[in-house]
Protein backbone atom coordinates (compact mmCIF):
# COMPACT_ATOMS: atom_id res chain seq x y z
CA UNK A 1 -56.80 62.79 88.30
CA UNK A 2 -60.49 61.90 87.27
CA UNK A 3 -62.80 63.93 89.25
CA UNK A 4 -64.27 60.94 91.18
CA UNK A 5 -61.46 59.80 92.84
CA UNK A 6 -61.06 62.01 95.37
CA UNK A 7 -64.86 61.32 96.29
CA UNK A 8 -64.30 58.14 95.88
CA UNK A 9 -61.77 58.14 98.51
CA UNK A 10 -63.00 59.77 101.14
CA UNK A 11 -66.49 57.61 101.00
CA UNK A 12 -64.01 54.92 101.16
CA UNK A 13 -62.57 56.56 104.27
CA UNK A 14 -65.98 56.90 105.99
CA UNK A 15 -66.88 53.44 105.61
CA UNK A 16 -64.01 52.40 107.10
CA UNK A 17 -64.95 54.69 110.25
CA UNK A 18 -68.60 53.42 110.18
CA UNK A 19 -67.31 50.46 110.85
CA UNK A 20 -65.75 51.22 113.83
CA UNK A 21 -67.56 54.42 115.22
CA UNK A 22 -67.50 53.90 119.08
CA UNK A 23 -71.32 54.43 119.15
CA UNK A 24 -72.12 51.44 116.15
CA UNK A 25 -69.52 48.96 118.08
CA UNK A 26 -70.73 49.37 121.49
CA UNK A 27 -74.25 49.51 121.16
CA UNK A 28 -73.82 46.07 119.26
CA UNK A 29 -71.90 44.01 121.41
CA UNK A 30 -73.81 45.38 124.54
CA UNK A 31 -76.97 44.55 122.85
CA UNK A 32 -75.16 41.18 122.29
CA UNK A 33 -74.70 40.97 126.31
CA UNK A 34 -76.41 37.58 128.29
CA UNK A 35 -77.16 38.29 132.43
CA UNK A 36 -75.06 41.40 132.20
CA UNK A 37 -76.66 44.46 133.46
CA UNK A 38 -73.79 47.18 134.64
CA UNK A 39 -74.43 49.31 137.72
CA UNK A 40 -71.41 52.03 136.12
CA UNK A 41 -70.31 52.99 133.01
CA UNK A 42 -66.58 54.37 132.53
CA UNK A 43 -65.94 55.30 129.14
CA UNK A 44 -62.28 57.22 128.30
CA UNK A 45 -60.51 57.72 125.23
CA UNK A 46 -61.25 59.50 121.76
CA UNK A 47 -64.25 57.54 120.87
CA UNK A 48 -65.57 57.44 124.66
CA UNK A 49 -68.07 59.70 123.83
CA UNK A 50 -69.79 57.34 121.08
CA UNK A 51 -68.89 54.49 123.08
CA UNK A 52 -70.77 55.33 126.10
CA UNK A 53 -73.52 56.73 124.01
CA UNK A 54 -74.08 53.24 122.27
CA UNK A 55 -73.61 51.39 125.81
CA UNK A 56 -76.49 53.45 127.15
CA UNK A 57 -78.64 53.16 124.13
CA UNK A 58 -78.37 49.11 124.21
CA UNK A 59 -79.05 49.26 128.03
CA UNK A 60 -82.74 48.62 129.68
CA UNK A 61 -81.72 50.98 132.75
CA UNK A 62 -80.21 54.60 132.45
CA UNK A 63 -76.68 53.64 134.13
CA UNK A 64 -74.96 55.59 135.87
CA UNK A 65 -71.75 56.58 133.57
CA UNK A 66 -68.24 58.97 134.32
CA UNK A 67 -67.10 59.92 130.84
CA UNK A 68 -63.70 60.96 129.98
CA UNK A 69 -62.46 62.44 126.61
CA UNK A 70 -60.78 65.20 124.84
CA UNK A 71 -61.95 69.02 124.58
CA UNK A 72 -64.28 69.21 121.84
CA UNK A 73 -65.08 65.45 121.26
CA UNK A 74 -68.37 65.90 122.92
CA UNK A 75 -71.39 67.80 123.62
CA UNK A 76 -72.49 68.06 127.18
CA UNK A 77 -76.31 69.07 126.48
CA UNK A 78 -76.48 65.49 124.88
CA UNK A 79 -75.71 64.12 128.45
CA UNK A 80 -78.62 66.47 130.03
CA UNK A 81 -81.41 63.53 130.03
CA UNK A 82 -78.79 61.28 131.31
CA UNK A 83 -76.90 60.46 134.84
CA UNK A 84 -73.29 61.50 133.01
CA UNK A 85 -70.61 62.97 134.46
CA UNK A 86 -68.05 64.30 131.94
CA UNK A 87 -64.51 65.20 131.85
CA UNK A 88 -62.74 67.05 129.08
CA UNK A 89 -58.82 66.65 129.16
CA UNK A 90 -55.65 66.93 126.63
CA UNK A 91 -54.30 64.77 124.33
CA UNK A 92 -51.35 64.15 123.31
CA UNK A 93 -49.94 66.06 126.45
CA UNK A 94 -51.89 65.55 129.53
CA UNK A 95 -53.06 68.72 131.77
CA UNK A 96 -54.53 69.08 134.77
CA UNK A 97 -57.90 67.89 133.94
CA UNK A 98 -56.28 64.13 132.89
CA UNK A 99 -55.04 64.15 136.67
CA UNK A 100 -58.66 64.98 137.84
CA UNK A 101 -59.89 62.42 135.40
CA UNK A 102 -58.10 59.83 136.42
CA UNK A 103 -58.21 60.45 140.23
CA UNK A 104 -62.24 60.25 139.53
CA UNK A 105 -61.50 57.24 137.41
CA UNK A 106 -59.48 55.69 140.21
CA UNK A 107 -62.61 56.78 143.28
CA UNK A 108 -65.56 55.60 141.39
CA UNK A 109 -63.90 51.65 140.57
CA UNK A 110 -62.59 51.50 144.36
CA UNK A 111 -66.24 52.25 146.05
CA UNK A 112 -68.01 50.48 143.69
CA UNK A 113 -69.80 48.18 146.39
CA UNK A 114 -69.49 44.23 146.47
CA UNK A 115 -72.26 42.89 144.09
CA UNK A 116 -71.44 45.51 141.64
CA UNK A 117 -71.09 45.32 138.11
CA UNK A 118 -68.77 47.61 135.97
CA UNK A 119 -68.65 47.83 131.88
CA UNK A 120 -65.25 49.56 131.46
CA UNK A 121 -65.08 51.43 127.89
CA UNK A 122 -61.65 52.18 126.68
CA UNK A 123 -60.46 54.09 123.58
CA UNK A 124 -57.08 55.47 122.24
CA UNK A 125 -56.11 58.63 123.88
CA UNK A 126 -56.64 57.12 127.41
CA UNK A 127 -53.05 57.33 128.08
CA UNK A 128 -52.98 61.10 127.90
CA UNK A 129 -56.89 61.99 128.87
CA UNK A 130 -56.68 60.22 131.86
CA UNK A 131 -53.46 59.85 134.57
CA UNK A 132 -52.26 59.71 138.36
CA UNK A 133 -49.24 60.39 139.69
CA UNK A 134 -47.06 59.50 142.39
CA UNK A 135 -45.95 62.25 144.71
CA UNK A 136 -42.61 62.57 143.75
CA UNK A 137 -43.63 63.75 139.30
CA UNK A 138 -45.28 66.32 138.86
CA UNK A 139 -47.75 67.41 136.38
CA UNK A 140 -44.70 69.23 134.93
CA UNK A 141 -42.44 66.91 135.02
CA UNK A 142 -44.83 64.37 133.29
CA UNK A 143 -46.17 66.60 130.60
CA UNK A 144 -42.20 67.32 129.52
CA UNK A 145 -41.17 63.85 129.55
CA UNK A 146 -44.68 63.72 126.94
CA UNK A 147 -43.11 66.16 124.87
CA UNK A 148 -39.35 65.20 124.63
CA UNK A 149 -40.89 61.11 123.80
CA UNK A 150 -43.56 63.03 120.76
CA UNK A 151 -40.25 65.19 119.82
CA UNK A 152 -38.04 62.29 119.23
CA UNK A 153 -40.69 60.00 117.24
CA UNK A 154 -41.24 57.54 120.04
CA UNK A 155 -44.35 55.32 118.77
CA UNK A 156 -47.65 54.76 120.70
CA UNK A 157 -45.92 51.29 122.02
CA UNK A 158 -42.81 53.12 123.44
CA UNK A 159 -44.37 55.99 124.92
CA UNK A 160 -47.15 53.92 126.85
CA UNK A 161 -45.08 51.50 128.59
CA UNK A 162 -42.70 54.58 129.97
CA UNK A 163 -46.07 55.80 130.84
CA UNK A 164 -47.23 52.43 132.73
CA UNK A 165 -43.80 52.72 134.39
CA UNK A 166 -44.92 55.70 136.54
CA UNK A 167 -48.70 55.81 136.22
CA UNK A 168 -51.02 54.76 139.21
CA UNK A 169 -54.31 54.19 136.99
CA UNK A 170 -52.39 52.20 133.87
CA UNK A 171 -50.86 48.49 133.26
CA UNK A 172 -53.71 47.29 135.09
CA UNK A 173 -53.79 48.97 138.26
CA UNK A 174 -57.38 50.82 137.49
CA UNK A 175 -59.42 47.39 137.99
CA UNK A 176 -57.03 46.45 141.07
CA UNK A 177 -59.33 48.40 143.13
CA UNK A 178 -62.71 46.97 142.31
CA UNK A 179 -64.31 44.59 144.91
CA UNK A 180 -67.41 44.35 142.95
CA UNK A 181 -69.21 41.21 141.32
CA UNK A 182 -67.89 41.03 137.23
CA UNK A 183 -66.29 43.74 135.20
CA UNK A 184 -66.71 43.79 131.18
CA UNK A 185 -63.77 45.39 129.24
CA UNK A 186 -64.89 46.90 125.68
CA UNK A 187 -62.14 48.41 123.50
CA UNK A 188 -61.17 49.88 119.95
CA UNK A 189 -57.55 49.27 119.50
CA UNK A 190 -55.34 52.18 118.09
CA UNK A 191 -51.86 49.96 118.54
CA UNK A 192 -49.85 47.88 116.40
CA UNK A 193 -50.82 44.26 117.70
CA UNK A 194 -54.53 45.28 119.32
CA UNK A 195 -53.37 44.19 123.02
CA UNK A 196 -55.38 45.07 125.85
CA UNK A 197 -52.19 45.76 127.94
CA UNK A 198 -50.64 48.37 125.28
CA UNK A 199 -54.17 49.94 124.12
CA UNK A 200 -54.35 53.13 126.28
CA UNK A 201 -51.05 51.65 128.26
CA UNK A 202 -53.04 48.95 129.93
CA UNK A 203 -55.87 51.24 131.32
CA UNK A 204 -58.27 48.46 130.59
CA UNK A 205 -55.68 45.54 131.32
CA UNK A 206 -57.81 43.08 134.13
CA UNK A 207 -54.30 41.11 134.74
CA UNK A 208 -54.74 42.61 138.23
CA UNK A 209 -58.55 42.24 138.96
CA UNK A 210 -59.47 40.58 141.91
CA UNK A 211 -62.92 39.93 140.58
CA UNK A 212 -64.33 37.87 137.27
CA UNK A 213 -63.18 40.06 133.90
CA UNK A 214 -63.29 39.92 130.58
CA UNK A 215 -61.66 41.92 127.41
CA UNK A 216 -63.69 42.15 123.74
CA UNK A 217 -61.88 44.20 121.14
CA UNK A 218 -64.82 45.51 119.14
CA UNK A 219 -62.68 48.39 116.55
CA UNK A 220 -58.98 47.39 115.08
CA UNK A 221 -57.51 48.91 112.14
CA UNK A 222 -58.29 45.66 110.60
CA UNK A 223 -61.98 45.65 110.76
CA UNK A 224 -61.62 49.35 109.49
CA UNK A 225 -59.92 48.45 106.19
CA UNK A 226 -61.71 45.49 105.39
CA UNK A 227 -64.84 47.82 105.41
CA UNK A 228 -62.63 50.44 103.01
CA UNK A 229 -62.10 47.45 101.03
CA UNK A 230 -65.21 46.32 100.85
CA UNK A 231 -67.04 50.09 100.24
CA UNK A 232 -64.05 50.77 97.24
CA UNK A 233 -65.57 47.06 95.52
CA UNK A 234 -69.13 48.61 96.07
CA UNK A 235 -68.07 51.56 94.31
CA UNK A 236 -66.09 49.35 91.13
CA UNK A 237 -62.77 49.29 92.02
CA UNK A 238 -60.54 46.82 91.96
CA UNK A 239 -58.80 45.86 95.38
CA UNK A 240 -54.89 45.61 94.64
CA UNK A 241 -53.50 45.34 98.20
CA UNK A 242 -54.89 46.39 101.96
CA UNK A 243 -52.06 45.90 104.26
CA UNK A 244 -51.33 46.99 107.72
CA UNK A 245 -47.50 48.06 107.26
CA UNK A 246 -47.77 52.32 108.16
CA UNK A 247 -45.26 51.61 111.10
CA UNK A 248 -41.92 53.76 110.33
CA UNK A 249 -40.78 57.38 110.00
CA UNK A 250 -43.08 59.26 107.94
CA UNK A 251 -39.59 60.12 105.27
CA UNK A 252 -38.77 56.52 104.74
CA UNK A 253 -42.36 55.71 104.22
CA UNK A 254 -43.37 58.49 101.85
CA UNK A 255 -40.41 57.51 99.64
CA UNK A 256 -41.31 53.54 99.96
CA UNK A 257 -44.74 54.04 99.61
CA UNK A 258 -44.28 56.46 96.68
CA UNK A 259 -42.45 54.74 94.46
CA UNK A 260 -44.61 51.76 95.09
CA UNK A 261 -47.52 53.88 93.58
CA UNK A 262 -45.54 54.83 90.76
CA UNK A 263 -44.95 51.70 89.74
CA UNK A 264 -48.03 49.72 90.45
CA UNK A 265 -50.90 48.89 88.76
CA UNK A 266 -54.19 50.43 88.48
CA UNK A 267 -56.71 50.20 91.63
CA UNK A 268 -57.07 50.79 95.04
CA UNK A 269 -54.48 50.55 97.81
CA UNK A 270 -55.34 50.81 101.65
CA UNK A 271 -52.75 50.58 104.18
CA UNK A 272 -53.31 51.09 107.86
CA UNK A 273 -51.00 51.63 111.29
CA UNK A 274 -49.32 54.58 112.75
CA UNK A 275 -46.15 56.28 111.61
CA UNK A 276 -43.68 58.27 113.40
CA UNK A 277 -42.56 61.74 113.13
CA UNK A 278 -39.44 63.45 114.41
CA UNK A 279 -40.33 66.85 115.23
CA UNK A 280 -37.55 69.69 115.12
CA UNK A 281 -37.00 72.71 117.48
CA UNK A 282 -40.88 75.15 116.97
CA UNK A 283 -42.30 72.68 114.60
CA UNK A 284 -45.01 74.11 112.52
CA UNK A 285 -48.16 73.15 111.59
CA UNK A 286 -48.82 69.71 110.46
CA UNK A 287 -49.38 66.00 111.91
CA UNK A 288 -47.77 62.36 111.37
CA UNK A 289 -50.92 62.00 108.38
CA UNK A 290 -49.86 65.36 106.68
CA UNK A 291 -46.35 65.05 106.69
CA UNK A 292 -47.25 61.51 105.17
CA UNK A 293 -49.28 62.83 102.87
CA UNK A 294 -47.06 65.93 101.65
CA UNK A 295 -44.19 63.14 101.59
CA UNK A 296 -45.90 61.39 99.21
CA UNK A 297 -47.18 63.76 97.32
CA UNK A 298 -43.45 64.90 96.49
CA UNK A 299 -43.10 61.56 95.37
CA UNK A 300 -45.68 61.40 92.91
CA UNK A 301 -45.66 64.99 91.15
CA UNK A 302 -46.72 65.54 88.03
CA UNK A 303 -48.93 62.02 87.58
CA UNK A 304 -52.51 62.58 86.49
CA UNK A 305 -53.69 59.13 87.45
CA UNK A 306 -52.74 58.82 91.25
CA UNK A 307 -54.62 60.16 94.31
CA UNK A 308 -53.76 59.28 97.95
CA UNK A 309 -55.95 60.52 100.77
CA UNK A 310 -54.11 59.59 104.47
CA UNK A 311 -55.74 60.66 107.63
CA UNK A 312 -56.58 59.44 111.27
CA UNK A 313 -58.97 57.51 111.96
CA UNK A 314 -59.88 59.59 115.13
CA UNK A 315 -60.40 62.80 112.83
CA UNK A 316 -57.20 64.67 114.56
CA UNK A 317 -53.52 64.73 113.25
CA UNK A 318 -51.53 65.85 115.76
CA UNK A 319 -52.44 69.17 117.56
CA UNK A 320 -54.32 70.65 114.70
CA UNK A 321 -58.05 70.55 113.72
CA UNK A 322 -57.13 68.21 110.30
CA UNK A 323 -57.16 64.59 110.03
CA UNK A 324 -54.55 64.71 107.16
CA UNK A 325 -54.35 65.04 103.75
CA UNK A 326 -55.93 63.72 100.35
CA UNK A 327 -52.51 64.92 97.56
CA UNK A 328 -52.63 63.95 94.09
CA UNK A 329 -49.56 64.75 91.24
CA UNK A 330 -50.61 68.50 91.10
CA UNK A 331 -50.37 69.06 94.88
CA UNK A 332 -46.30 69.81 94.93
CA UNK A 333 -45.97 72.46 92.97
CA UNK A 334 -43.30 73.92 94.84
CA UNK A 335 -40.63 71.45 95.30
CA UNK A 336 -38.38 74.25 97.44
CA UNK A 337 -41.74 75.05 99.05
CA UNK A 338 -42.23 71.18 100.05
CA UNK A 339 -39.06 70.26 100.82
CA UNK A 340 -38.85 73.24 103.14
CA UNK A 341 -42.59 72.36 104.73
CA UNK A 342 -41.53 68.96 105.13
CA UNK A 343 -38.11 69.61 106.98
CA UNK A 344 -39.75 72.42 109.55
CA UNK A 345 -42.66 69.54 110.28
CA UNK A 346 -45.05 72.70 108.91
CA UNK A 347 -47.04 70.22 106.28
CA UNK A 348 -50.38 71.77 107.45
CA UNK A 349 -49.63 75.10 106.34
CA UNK A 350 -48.46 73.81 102.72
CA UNK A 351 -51.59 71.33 102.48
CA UNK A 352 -54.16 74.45 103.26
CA UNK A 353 -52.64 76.56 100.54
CA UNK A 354 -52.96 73.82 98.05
CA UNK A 355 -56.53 72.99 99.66
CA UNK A 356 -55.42 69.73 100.33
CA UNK A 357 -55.93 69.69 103.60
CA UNK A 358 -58.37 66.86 104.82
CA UNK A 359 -60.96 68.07 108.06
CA UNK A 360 -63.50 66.05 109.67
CA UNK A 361 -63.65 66.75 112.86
CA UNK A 362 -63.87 64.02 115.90
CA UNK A 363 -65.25 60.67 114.52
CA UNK A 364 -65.95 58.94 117.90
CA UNK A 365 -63.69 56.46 117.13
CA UNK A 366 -59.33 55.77 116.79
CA UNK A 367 -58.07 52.88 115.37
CA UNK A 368 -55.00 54.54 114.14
CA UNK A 369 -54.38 55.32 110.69
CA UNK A 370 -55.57 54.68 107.31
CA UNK A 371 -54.05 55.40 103.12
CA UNK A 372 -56.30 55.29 100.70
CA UNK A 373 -54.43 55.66 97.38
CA UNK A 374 -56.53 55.23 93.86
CA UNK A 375 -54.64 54.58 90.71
CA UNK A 376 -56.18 54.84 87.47
C-alpha cells in the first residue's frame, strides 16, 4: 500500500467529523437563532459536551445548562467559569448515574416556570446515559435486558423502541412536562433514517409537548460523508462511490464489502451506517468497527493496493478505548489467528498486535459509522 494512503484516510476521516463535531454544529445554528434566547440548556448524548459548549459560546447570556454524557467525554474544569451542572453515566449499559441523570433531566423540564424557554440538545448515547424507570424494573433488570438485546445483534432501531416501551423520560415523554413558553430541539442523528423519535429513542421527540417546539437535525451520517468526499477530492482522489448501506451483520458485510474492493476500480470508497454484531458467551476485545475491519481485512490479504480504515464516528467501538480499525492486505497474516479473533468477537486484541488498531478518543460528536477504503 503506498505510504500516503493510510494518511490519507484518516484526514479523510477527520473531515468528516469536523463536519459534524457537536461544538461546530451547535454554535452555528444557535448563532443562526431569531428572538430565541433560552433560559436552560440540556445537552445529553456523546457529543453533549461539544454541543453545549457551542450553544453557550453562540449565546449573549451565560445560560444556565444540566449536561449529561459518558465518563471521560468531558472535562469538568472547562465548566468552572460556567453555571454547568454535569453528569457522567454509561453507555452502552446504563448504571446508576443514567437513572440520576435522567431523574434530573425529568425535574429541571417540569419546574421550568411558564414564560420559559428551553434549547434541548440531544446526541446518540442518550438512550443509555440518561433513563427512568417505573417501579416495578429495576436498574438490574434493565441493564440485563441491555445486555441480552447488544448480545444478540439487536440494532440501535430495535433496542430503542424496547427501550421507549418502558422508559419514563423517552418517546417523548421528557418535553410532556414543560409548561414553559417555546422549546428548540437540536440533534446529530446516529440512526438509520435521522428521525427525531428513534435518535436517542425519542428523548428529544416534542410529539407530546404542550408548548410551541421545534426539531433541527444539524449532524447525519450524510453530511459527514459528503465532507469525506469532499476532503478525499481536495486531497486528488477520485470519488468512486459514498453510500450509506453499513446496516447488516458485520460477517455478511465484510465478505460483501470485500469482494467489492477486490474487484473495483481504483479510488476512494466511503460508506456510512451501523452494523451489527452477535456477540458469543465472554466475548473478547473488539467492537462492531473492528470486527468490520478484521472481516475485511481477511478478505483482502495479500493486495498491495487496498487500504480500508472503519471506525465510529463518536471515537468509541464498543466498550473499548478504539474507534476501529484502518487494515490493509498485510494485516491478516494469520488466517487461523483471524478466523479465531473473529469467531470469539476478540478483533481488538488481533488489530493491536498488528498495530492496526485505530484510537482517537471522544470526538464530541456520533453520527454512526463511517469506511473509508482507498484503492490504488
Amino acid at each position: 500500500m503506498h505510504s500516503d494512503d493510510k494518511n490519507s484516510a484518516v484526514t479523510i476521516y477527520n473531515a468528516a467529523i469536523d463536519a459534524v463535531a457537536g461544538y461546530n454544529a451547535t454554535y452555528r445554528a444557535v448563532a443562526a437563532f431569531e428572538d430565541f434566547q433560552p433560559d436552560q440548556i440540556i445537552a445529553v448524548g456523546k457529543a453533549a459536551s461539544g454541543m453545549c459548549a457551542g450553544a453557550l459560546a453562540a449565546l449573549d447570556n451565560d445560560c444556565p445548562a444540566l449536561l449529561v454524557t459518558k465518563y471521560d467525554h468531558t472535562d469538568q474544569t472547562m465548566w468552572d467559569a460556567h453555571n454547568v451542572t454535569v453528569i457522567e453515566s454509561a453507555h452502552p449499559v446504563p448504571d446508576q448515574n443514567s437513572l440520576d441523570a435522567g431523574q434530573t433531566m425529568l425535574s429541571t423540564v417540569s419546574q421550568m416556570p411558564s414564560g420559559s424557554r428551553l434549547l434541548l440538545l440531544v446526541s446518540g448515547g442518550a438512550s443509555a446515559l440518561s433513563e427512568a424507570l417505573p417501579d416495578d424494573v429495576s436498574l438490574a433488570d434493565w441493564q440485563q435486558l441491555t445486555d441480552q438485546m447488544l448480545a444478540a445483534g439487536y440494532n440501535i432501531g430495535q433496542i430503542n423502541t424496547r427501550r421507549k416501551e418502558t422508559s419514563l423520560l423517552k418517546d417523548g415523554k421528557l418535553l410532556a412536562g414543560f409548561k414553559g413558553a417555546d422549546v428548540r430541539v437540536l440533534a446529530i442523528s446516529d440512526v438509520e433514517g435521522d428521525d427525531i423519535s428513534v435518535i436517542g429513542s425519542g428523548t428529544g421527540s416534542i410529539k407530546r409537548c404542550p408548548s410551541p417546539a421545534s426539531v433541527a437535525l444539524i449532524g447525519t451520517n450524510q453530511v459527514a460523508r459528503e465532507a469525506a468526499a469532499n476532503k478525499a477530492i481536495e486531497l486528488g482522489y477520485r470519488v468512486i462511490e459514498n453510500t450509506e448501506n453499513l446496516y447488516d451483520d458485520v460477517e455478511i458485510l465484510s465478505s460483501y464489502i470485500g469482494q467489492q474492493l477486490l474487484n473495483a476500480e481504483p479510488g476512494v470508497y466511503i460508506f456510512g451506517g451501523e452494523p451489527t454484531v452477535k456477540l458469543p458467551e465472554n466475548p473478547g476485545n473488539g467492537g462492531r468497527n473492528q470486527a468490520l475491519a478484521l472481516g475485511i481485512a481477511e478478505h483482502i490479504a495479500g493486495r498491495d493496493d487496498i487500504l480500508v480504515l472503519v471506525a465510529g464516528t463518536d471515537g468509541s467501538d464498543g466498550p473499548t478505548d478504539a474507534a476501529g480499525g484502518i487494515v490493509d492486505g498485510s494485516t491478516a497474516k494469520d488466517m487461523h489467528a483471524v478466523r479465531d479473533a473473529l469467531k470469539r468477537a476478540d478483533a481488538g486484541t488481533y488489530l493491536r498486535e498488528q498495530e492496526a488498531i485505530f484510537i482517537t478518543g471522544p470526538t464530541n460528536t456520533n453520527v454512526m459509522d463511517v469506511l473509508i477504503a482507498i484503492i490504488r
